[in-house]
N, C-alpha and C. Protein backbone atom coordinates (compact mmCIF):
# COMPACT_ATOMS: atom_id res chain seq x y z
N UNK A 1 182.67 77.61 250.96
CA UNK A 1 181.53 76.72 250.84
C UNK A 1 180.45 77.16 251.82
N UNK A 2 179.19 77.03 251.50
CA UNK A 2 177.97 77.75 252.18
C UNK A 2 176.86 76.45 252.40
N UNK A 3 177.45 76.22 254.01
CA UNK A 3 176.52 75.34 254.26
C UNK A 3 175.10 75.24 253.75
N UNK A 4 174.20 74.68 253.85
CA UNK A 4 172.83 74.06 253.69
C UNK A 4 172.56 74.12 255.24
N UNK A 5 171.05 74.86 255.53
CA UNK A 5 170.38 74.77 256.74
C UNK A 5 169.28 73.39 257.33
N UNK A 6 170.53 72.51 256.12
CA UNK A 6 169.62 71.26 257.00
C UNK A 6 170.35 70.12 257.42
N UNK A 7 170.32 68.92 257.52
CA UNK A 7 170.64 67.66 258.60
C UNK A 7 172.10 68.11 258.25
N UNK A 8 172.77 68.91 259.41
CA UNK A 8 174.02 69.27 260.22
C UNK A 8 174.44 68.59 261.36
N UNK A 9 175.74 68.21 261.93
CA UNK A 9 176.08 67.81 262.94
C UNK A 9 177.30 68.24 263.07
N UNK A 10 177.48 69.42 264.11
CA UNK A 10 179.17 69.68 264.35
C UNK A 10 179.50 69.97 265.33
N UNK A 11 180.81 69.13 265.54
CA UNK A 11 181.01 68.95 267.37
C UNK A 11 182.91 69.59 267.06
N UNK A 12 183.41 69.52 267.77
CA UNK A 12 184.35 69.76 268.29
C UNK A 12 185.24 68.55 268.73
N UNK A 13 187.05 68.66 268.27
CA UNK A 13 187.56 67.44 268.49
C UNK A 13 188.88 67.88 268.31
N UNK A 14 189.47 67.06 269.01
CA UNK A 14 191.36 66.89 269.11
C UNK A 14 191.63 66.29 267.95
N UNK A 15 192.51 66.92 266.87
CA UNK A 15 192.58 65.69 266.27
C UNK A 15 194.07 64.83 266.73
N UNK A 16 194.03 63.65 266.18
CA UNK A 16 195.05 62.63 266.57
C UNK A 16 196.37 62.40 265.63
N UNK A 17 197.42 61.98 266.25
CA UNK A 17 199.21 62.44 265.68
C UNK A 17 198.39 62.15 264.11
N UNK A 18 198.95 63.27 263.51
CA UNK A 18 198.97 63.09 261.89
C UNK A 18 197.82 63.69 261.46
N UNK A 19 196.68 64.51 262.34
CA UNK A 19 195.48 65.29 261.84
C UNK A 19 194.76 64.51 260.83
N UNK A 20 194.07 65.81 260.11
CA UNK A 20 192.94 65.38 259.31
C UNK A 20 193.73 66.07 257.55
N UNK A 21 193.35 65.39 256.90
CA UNK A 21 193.73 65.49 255.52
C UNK A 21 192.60 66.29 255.30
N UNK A 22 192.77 67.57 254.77
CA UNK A 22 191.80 68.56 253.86
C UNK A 22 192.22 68.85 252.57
N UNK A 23 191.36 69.23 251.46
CA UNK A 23 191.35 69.36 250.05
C UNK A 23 192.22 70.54 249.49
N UNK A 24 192.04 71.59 250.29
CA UNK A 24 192.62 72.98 250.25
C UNK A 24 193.91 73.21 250.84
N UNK A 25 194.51 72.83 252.16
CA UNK A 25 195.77 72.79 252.55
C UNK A 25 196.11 71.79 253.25
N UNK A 26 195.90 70.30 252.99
CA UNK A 26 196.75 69.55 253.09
C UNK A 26 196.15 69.08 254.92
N UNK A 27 196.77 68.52 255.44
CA UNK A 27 196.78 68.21 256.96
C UNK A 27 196.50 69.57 257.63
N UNK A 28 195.55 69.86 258.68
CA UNK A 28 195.67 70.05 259.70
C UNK A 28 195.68 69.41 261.46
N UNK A 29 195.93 69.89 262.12
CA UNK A 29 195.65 69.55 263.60
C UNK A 29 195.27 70.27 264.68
N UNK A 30 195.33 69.74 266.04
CA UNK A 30 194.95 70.55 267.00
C UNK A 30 193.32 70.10 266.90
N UNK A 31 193.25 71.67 268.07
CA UNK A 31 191.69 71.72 268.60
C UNK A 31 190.99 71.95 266.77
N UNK A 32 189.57 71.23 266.53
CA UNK A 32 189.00 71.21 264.83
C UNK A 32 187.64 71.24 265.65
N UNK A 33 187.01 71.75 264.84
CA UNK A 33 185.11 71.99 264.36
C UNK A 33 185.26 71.01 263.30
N UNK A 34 184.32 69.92 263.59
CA UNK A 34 183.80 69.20 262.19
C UNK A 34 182.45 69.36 262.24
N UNK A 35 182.15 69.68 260.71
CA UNK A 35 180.38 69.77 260.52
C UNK A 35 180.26 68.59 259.39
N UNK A 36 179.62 67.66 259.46
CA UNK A 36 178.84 67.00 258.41
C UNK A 36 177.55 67.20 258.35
N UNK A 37 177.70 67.60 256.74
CA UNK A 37 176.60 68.21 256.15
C UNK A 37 175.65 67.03 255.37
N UNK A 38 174.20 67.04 255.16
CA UNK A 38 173.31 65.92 254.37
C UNK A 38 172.97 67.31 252.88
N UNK A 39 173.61 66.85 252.66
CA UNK A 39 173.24 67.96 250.81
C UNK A 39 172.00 67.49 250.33
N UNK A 40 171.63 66.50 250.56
CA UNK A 40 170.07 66.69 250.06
C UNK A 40 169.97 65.90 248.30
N UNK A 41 171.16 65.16 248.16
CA UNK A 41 171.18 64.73 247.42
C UNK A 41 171.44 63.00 247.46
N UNK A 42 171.41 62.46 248.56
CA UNK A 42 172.13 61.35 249.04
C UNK A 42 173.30 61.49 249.28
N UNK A 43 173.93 62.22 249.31
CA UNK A 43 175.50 62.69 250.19
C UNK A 43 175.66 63.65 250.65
N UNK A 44 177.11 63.10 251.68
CA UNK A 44 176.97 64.45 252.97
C UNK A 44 178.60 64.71 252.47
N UNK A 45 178.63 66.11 253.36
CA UNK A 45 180.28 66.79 252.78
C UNK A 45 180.67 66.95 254.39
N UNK A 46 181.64 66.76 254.18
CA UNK A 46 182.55 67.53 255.89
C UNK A 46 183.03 68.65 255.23
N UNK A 47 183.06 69.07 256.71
CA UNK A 47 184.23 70.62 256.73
C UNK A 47 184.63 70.59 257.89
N UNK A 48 186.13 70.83 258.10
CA UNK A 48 186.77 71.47 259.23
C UNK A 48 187.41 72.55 259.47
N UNK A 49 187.67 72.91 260.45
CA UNK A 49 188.19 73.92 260.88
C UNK A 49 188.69 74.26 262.20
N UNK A 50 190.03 74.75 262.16
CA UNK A 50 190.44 75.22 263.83
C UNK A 50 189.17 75.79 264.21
N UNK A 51 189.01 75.11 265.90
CA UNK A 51 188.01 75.62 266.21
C UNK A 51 188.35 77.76 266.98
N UNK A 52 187.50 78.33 266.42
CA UNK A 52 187.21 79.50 266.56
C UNK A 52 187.81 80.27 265.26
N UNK A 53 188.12 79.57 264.47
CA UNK A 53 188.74 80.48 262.88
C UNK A 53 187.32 80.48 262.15
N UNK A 54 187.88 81.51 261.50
CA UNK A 54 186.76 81.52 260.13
C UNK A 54 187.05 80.46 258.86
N UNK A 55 188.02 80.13 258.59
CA UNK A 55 188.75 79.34 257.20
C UNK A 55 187.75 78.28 257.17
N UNK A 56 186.96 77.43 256.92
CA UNK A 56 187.22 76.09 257.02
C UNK A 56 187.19 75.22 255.45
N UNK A 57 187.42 74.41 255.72
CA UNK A 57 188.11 73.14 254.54
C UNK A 57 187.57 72.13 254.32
N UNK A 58 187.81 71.70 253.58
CA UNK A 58 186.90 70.14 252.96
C UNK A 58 187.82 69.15 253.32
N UNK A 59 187.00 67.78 253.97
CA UNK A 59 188.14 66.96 254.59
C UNK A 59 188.23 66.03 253.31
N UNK A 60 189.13 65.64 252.83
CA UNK A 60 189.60 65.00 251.90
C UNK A 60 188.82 63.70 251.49
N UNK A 61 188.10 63.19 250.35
CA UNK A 61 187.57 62.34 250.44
C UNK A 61 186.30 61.93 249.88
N UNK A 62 185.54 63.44 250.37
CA UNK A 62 184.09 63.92 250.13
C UNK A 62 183.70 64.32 248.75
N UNK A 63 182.71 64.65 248.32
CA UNK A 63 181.27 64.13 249.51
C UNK A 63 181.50 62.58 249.43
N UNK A 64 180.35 62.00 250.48
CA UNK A 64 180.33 60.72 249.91
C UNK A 64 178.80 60.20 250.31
N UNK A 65 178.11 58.95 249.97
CA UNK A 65 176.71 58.66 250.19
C UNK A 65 177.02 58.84 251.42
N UNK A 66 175.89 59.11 252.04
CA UNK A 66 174.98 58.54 253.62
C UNK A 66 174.64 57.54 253.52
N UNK A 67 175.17 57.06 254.65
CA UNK A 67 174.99 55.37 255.23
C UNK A 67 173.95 55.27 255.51
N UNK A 68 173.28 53.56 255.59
CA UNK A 68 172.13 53.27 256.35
C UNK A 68 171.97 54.09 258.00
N UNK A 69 172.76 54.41 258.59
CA UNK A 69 172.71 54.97 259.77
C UNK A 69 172.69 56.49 259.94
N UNK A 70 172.39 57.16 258.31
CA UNK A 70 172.21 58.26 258.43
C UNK A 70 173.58 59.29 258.70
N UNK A 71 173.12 60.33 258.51
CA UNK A 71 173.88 61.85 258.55
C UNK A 71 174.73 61.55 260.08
N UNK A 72 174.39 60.98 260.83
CA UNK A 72 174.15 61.13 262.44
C UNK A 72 175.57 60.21 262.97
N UNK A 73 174.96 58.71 261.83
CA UNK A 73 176.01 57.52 262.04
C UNK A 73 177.21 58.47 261.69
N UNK A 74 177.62 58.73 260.10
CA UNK A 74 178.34 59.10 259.39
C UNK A 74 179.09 60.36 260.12
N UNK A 75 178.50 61.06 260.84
CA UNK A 75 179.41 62.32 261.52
C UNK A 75 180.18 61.18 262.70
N UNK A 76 179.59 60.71 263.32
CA UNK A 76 180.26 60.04 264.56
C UNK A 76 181.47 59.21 263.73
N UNK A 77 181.40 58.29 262.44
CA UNK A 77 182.65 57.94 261.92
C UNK A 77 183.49 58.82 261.70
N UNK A 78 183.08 59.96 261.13
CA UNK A 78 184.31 60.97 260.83
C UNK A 78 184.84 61.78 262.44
N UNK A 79 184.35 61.65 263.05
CA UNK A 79 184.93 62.09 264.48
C UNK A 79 186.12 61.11 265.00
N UNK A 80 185.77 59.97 264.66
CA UNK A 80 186.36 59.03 265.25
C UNK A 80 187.47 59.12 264.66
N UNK A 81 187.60 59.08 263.33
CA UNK A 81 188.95 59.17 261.98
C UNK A 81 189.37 59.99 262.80
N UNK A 82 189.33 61.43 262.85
CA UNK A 82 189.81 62.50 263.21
C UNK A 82 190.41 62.56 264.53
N UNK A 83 189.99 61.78 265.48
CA UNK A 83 190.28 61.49 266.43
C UNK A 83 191.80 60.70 266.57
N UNK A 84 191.57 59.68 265.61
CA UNK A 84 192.57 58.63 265.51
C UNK A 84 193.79 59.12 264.40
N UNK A 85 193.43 60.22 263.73
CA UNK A 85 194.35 61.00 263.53
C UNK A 85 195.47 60.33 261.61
N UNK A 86 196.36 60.16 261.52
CA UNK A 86 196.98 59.53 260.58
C UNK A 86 196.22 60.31 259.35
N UNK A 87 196.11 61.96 258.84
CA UNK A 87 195.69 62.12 257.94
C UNK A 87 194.32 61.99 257.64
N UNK A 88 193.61 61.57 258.61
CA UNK A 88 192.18 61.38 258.37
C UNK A 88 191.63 61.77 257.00
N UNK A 89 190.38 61.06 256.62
CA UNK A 89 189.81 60.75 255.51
C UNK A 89 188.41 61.17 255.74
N UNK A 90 187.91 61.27 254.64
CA UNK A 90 186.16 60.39 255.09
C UNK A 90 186.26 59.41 254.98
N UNK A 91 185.47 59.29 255.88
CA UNK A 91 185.31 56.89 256.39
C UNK A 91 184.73 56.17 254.88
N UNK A 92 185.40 55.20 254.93
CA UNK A 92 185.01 54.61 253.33
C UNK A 92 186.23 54.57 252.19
N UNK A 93 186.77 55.88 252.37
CA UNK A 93 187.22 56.53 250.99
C UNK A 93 189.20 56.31 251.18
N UNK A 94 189.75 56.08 250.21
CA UNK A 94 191.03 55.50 250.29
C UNK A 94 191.92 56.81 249.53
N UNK A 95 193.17 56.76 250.16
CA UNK A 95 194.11 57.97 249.64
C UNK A 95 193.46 57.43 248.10
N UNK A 96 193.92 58.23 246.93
CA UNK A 96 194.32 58.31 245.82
C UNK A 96 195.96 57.90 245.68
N UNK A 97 196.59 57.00 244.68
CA UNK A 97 197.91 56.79 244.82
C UNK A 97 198.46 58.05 243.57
C-alpha cells in the first residue's frame, strides 16, 4: 500500500498483551510504527509495522470515516487501542463473528 502525501500521523508504540490485529497476518506485537492516513475521501486507513521493517499491514477494521476531531483525534484513538493491546482494532469497528 502507497501512502498518500497528505494528513499523516505516525508515532511509534508498545503494543499491549494480545497486539494489534492486522488484515494480512493476523496479530502482531512488540515495538509498531502506526501511520494514520486521511485518503481524501472522508476516511483514514492505518498501517503498522515493526518499527524499523519494511512490511507494513493494515490494522484490521479499516478504513473507516474521520471523526469530528479529525485525522489527529482518530490516530491518538488508535494508539491508545494498540497500546491496550487485546488484538487491537480500529476504534469504532467490532471483530466480525
Amino acid at each position: 500500500m502507497t501512502l498518500p502525501a497528505s494528513d499523516a500521523h505516525t508515532d511509534r508504540v508498545i503494543a499491549g498483551p494480545g497486539g494489534a490485529m492486522t488484515v494480512q497476518v493476523g496479530v502482531i506485537t512488540g515495538d509498531l510504527t502506526v501511520t494514520t492516513t486521511d485518503r481524501g475521501d472522508g476516511t483514514a486507513a492505518v498501517v503498522i509495522q515493526y518499527t524499523g521493517a519494511e512490511e507494513h499491514y493494515d490494522l484490521e477494521g479499516g478504513p473507516v470515516r474521520v471523526p469530528a476531531g479529525g485525522v489527529a483525534a482518530l490516530h491518538r484513538s488508535v494508539l491508545a487501542a494498540v497500546r491496550a493491546g487485546g488484538a487491537a482494532r480500529m476504534p469504532g469497528t467490532t471483530p466480525e463473528p
